[in-house]
PDB file of N, CA and C in Angstrom:
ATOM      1  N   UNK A   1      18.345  -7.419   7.997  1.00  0.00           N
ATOM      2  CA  UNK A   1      18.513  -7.622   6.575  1.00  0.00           C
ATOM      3  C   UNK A   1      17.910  -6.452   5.829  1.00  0.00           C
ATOM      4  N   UNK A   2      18.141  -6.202   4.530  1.00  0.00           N
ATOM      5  CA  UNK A   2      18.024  -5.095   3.670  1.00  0.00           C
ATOM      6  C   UNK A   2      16.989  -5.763   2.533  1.00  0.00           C
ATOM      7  N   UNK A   3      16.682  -4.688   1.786  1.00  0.00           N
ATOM      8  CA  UNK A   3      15.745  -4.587   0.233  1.00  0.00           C
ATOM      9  C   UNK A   3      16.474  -5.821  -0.396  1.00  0.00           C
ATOM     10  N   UNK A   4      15.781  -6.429  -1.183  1.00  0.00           N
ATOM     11  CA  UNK A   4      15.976  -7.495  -1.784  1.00  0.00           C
ATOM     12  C   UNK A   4      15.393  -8.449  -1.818  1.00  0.00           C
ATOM     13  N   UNK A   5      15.434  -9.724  -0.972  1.00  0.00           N
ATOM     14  CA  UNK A   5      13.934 -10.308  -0.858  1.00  0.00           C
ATOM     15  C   UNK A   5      14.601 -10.934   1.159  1.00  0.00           C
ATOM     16  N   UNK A   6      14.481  -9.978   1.650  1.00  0.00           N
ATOM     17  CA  UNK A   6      14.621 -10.508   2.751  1.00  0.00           C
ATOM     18  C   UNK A   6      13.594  -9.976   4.196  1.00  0.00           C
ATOM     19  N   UNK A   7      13.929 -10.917   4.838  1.00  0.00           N
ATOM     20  CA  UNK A   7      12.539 -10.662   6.301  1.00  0.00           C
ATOM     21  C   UNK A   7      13.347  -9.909   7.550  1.00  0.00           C
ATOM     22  N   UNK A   8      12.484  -9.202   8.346  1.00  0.00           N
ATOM     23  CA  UNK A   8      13.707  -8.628   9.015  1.00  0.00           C
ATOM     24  C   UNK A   8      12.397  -8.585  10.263  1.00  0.00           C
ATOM     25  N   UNK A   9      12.636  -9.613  11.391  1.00  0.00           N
ATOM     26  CA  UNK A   9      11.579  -8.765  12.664  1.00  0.00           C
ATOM     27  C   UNK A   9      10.622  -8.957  12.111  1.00  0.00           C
ATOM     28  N   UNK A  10      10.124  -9.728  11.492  1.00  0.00           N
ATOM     29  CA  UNK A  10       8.403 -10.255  10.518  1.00  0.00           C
ATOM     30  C   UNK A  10       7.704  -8.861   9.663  1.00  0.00           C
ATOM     31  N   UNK A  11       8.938  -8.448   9.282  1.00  0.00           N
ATOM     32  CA  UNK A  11       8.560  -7.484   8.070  1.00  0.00           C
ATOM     33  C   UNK A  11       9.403  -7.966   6.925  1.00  0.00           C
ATOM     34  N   UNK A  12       8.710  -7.885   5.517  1.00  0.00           N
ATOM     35  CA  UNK A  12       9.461  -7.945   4.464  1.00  0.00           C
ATOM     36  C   UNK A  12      10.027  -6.843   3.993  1.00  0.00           C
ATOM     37  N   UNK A  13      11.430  -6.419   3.439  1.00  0.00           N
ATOM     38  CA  UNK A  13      11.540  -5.713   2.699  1.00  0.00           C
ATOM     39  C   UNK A  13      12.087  -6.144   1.399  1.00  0.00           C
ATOM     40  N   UNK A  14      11.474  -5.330   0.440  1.00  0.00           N
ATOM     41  CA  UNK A  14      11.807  -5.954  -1.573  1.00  0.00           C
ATOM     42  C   UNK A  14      12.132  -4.467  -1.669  1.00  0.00           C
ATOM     43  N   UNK A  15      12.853  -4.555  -3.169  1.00  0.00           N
ATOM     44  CA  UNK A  15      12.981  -3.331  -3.813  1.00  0.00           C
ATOM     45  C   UNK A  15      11.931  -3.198  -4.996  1.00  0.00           C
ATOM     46  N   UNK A  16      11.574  -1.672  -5.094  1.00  0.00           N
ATOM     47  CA  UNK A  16      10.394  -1.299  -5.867  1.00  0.00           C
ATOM     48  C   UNK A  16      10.742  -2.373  -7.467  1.00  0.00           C
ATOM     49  N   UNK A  17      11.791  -2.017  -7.769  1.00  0.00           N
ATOM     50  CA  UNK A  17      12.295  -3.151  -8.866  1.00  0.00           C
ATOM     51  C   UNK A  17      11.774  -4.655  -9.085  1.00  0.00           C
ATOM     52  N   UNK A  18      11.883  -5.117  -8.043  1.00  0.00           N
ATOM     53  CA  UNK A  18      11.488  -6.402  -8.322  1.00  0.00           C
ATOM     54  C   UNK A  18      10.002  -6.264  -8.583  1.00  0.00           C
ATOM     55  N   UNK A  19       9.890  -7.665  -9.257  1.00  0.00           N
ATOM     56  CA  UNK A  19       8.858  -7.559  -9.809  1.00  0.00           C
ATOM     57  C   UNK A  19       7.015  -8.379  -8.976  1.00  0.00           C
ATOM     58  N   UNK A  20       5.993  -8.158  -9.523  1.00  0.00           N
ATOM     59  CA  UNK A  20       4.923  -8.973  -8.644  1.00  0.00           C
ATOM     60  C   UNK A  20       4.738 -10.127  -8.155  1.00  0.00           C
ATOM     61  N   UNK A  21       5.582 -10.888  -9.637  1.00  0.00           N
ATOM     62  CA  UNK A  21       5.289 -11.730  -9.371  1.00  0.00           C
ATOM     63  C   UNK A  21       6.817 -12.342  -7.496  1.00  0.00           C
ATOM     64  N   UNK A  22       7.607 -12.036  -7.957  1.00  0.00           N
ATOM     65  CA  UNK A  22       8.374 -12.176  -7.026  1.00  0.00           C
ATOM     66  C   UNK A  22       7.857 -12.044  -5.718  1.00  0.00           C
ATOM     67  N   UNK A  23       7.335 -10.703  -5.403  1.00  0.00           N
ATOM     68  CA  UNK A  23       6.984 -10.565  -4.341  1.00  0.00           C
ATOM     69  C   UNK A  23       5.904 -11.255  -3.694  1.00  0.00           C
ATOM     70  N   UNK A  24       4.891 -11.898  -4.836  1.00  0.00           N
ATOM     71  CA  UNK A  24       3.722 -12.692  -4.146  1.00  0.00           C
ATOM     72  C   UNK A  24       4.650 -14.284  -3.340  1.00  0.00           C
ATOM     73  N   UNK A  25       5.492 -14.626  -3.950  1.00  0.00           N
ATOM     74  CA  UNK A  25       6.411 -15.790  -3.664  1.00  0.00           C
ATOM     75  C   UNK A  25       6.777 -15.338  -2.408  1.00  0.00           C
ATOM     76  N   UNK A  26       7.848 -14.428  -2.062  1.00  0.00           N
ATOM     77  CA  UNK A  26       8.366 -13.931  -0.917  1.00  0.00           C
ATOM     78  C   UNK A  26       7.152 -13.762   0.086  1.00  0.00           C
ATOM     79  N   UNK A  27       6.464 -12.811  -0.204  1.00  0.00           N
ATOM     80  CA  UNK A  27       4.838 -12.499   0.782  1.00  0.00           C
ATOM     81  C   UNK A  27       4.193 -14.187   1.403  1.00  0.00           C
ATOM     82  N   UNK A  28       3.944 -15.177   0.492  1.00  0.00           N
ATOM     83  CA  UNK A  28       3.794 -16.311   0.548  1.00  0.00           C
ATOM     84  C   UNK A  28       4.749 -17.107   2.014  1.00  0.00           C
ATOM     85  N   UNK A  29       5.699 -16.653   0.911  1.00  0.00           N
ATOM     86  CA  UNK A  29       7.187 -17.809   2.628  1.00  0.00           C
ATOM     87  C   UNK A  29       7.183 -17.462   3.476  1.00  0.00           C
ATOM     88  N   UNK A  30       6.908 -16.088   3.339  1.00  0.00           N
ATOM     89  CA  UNK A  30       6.985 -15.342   5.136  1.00  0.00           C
ATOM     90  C   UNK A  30       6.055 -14.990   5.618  1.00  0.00           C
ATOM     91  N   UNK A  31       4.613 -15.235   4.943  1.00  0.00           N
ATOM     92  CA  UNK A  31       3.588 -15.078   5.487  1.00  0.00           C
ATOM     93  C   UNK A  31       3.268 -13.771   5.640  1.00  0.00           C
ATOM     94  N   UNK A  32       3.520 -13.009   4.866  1.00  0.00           N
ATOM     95  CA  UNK A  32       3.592 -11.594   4.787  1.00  0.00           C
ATOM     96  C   UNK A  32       2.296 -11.269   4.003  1.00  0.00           C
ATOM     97  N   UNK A  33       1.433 -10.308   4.736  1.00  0.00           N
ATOM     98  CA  UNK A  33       0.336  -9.264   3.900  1.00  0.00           C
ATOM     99  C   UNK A  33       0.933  -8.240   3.220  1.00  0.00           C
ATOM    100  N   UNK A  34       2.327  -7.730   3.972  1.00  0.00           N
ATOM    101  CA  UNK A  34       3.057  -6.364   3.346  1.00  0.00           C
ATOM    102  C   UNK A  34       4.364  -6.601   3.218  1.00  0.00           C
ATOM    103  N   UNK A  35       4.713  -5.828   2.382  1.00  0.00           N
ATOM    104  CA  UNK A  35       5.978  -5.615   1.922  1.00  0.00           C
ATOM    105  C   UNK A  35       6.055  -4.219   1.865  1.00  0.00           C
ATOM    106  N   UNK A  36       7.432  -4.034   2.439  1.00  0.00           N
ATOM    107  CA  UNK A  36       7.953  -2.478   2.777  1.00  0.00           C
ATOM    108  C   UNK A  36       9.102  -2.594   1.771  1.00  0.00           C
ATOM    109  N   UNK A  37       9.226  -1.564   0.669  1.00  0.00           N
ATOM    110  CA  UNK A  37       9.705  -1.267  -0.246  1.00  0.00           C
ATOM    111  C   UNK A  37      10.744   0.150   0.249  1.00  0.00           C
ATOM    112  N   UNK A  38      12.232  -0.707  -0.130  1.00  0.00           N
ATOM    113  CA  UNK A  38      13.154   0.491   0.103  1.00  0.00           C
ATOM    114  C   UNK A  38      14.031   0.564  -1.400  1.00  0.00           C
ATOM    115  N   UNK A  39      14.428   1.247  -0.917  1.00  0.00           N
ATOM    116  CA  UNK A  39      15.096   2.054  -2.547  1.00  0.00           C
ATOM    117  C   UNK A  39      16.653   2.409  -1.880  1.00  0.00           C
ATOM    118  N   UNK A  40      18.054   1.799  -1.749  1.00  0.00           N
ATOM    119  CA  UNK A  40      19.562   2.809  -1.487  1.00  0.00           C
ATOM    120  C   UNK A  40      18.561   2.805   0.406  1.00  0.00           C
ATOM    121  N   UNK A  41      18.471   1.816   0.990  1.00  0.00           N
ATOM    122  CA  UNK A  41      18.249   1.662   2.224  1.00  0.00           C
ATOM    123  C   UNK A  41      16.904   2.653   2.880  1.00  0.00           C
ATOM    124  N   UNK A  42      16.046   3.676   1.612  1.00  0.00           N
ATOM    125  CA  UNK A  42      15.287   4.439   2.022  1.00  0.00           C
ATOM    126  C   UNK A  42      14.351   4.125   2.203  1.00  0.00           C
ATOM    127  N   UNK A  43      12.729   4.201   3.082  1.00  0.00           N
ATOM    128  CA  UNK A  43      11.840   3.356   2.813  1.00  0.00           C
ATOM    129  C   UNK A  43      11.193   4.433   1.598  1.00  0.00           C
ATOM    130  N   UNK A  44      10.467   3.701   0.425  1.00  0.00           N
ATOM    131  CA  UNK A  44       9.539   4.589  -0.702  1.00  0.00           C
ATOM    132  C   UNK A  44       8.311   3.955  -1.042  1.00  0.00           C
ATOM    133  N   UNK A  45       7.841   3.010  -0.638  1.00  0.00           N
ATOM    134  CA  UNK A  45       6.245   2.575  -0.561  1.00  0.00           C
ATOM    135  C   UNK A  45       6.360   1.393   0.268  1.00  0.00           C
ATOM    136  N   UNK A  46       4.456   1.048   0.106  1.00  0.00           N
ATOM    137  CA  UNK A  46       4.193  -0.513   0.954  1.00  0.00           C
ATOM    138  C   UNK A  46       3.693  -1.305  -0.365  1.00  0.00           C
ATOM    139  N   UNK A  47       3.222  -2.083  -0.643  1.00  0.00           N
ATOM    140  CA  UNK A  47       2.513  -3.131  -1.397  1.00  0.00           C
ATOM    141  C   UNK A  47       2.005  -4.309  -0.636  1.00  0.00           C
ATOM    142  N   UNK A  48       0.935  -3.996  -0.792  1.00  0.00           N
ATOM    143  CA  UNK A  48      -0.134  -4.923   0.214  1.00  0.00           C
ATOM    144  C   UNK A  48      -0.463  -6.246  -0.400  1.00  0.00           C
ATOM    145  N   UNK A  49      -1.444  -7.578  -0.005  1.00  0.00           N
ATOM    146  CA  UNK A  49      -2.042  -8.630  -0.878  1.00  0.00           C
ATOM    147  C   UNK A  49      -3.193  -7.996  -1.799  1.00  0.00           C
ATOM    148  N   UNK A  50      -3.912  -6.830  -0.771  1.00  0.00           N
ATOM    149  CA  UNK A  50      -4.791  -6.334  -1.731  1.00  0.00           C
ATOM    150  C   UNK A  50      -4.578  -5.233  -3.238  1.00  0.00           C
ATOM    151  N   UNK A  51      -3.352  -4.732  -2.798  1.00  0.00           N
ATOM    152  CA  UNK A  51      -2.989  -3.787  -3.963  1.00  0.00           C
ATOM    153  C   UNK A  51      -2.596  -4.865  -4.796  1.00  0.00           C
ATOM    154  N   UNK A  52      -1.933  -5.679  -4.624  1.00  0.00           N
ATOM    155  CA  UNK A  52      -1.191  -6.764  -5.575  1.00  0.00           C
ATOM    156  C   UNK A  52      -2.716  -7.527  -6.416  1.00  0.00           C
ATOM    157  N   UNK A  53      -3.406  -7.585  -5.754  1.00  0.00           N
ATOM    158  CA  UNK A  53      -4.761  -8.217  -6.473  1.00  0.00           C
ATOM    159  C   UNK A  53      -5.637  -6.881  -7.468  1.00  0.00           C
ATOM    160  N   UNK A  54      -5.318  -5.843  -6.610  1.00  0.00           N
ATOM    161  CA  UNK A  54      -6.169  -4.936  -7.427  1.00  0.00           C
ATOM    162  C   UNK A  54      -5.124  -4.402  -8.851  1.00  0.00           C
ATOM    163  N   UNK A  55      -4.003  -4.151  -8.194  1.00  0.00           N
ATOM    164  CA  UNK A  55      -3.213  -3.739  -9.434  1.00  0.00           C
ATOM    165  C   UNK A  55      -3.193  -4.768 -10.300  1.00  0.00           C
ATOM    166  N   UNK A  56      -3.194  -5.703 -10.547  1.00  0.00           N
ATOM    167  CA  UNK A  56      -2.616  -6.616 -11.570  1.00  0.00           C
ATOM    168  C   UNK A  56      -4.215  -6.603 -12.077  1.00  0.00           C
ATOM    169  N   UNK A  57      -5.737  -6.913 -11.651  1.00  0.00           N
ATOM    170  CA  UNK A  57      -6.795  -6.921 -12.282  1.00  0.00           C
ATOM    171  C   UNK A  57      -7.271  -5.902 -12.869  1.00  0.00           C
ATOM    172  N   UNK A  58      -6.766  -4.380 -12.703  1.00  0.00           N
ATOM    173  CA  UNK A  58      -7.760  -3.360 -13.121  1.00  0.00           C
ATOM    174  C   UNK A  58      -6.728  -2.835 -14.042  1.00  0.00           C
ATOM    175  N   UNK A  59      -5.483  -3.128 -14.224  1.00  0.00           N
ATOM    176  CA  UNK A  59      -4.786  -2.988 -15.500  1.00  0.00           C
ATOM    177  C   UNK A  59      -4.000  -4.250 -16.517  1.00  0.00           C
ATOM    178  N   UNK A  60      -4.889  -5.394 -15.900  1.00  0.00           N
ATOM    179  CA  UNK A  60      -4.483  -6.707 -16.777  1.00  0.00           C
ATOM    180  C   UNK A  60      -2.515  -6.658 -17.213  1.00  0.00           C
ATOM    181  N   UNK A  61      -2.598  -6.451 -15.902  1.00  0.00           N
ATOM    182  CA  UNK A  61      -0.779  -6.409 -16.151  1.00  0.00           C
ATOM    183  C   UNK A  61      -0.355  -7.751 -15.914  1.00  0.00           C
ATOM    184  N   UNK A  62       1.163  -7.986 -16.305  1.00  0.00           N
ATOM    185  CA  UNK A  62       1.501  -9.806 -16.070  1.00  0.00           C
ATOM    186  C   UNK A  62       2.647  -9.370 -15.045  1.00  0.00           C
ATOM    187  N   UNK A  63       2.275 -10.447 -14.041  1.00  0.00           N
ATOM    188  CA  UNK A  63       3.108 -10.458 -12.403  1.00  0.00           C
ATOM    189  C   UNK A  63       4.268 -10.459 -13.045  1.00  0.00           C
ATOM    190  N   UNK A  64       4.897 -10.950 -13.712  1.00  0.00           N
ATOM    191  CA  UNK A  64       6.369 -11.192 -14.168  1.00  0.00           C
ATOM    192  C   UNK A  64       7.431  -9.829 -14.288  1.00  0.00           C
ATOM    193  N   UNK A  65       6.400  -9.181 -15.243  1.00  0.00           N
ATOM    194  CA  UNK A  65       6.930  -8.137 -15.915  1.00  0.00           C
ATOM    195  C   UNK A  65       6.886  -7.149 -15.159  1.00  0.00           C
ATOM    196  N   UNK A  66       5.500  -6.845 -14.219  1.00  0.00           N
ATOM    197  CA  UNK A  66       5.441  -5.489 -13.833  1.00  0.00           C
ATOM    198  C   UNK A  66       6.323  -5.498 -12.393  1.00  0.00           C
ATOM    199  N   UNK A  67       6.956  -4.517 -12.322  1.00  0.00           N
ATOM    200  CA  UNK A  67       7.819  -3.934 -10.908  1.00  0.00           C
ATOM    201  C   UNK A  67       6.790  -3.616 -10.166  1.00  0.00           C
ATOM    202  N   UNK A  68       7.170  -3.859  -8.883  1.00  0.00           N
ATOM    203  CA  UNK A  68       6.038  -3.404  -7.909  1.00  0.00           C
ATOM    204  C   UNK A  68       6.271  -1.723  -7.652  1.00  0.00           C
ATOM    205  N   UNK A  69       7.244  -0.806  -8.494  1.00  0.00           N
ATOM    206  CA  UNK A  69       6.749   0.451  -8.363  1.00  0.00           C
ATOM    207  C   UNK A  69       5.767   0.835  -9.141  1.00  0.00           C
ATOM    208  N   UNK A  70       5.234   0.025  -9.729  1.00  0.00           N
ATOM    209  CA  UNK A  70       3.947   0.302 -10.450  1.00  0.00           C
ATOM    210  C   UNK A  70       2.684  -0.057 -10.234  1.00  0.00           C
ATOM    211  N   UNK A  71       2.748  -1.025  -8.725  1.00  0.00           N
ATOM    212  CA  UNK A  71       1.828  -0.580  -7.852  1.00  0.00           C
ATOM    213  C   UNK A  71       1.322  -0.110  -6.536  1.00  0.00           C
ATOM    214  N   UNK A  72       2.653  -0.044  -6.178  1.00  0.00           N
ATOM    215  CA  UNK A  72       2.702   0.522  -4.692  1.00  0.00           C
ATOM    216  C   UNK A  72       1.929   1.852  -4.771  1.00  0.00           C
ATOM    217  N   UNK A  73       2.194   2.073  -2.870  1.00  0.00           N
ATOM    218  CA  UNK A  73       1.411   3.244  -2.799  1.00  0.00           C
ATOM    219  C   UNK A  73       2.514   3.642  -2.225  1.00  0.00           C
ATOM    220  N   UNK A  74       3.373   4.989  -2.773  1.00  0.00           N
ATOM    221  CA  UNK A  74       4.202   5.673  -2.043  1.00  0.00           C
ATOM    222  C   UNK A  74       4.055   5.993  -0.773  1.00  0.00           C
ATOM    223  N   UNK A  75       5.092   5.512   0.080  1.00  0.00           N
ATOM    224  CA  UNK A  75       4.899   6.205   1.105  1.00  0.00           C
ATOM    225  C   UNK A  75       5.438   7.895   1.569  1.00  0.00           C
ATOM    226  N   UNK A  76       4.264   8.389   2.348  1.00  0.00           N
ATOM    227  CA  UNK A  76       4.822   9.860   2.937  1.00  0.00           C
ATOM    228  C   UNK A  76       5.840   9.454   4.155  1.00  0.00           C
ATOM    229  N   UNK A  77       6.425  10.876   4.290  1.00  0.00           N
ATOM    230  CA  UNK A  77       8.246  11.149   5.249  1.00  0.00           C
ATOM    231  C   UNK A  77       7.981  10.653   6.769  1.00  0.00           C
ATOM    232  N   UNK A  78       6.309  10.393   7.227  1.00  0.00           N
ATOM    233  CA  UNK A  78       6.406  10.122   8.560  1.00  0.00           C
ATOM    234  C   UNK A  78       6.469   8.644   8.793  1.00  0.00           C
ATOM    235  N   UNK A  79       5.591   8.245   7.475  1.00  0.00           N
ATOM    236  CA  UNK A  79       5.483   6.968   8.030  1.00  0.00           C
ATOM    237  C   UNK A  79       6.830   6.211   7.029  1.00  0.00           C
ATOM    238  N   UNK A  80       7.316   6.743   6.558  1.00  0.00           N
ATOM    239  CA  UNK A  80       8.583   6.366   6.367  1.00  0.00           C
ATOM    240  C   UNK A  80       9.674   5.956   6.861  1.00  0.00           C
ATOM    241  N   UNK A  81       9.657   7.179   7.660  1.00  0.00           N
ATOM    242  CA  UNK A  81      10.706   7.110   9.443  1.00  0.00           C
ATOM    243  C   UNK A  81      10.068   6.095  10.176  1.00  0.00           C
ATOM    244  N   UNK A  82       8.599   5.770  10.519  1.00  0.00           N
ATOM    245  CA  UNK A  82       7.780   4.488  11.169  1.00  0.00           C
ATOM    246  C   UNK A  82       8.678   3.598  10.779  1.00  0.00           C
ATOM    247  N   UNK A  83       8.499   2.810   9.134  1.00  0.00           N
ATOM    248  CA  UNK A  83       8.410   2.091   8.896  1.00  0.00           C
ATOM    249  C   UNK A  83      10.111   1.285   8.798  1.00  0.00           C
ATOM    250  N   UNK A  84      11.019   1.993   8.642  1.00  0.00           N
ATOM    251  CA  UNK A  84      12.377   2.385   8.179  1.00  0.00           C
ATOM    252  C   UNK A  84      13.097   1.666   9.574  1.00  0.00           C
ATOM    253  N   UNK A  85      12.721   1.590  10.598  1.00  0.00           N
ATOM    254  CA  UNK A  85      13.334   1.417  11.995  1.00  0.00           C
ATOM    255  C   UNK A  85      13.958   0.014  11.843  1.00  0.00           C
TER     256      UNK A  85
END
């Protein structure tokens, strides 16, 4: 399965688009700490439980609204190819 809100092999992948709050729901069902964020099938960050806790407290953002490209941590080209398989 692809970006969107689907599990693939006990990895999640979402698109940077969707938003926090979404992804804590999805992370939740599948029991997921991470979410691997692809973009047009590419991988372009992770978003962890802990980034999701730190981002939303140290800029009082609302899960709803904010896209999780606004708190991921981009990923670099190697672990991209890692993660992408």
């Amino acid at each position: 399965m692809d970006a969107g809100n689907k599990a693939f092999q006990g990895q999640v992948y979402l698109s940077p688009d969707n938003s926090v709050l979404f992804a804590t729901r999805i992370m939740s069902e599948y029991r997921a700490g991470t979410v691997v964020l692809k973009r047009r099938g590419t991988v372009v960050g992770v978003v962890t439980e802990r980034i999701l806790r730190l981002g939303l407290a140290a800029g009082g953002r609302d899960p709803e609204t904010t896209p999780l490209s606004a708190i991921m941590i981009k990923t670099p080209g190697t672990t991209a190819a890692h993660l992408s398989r």
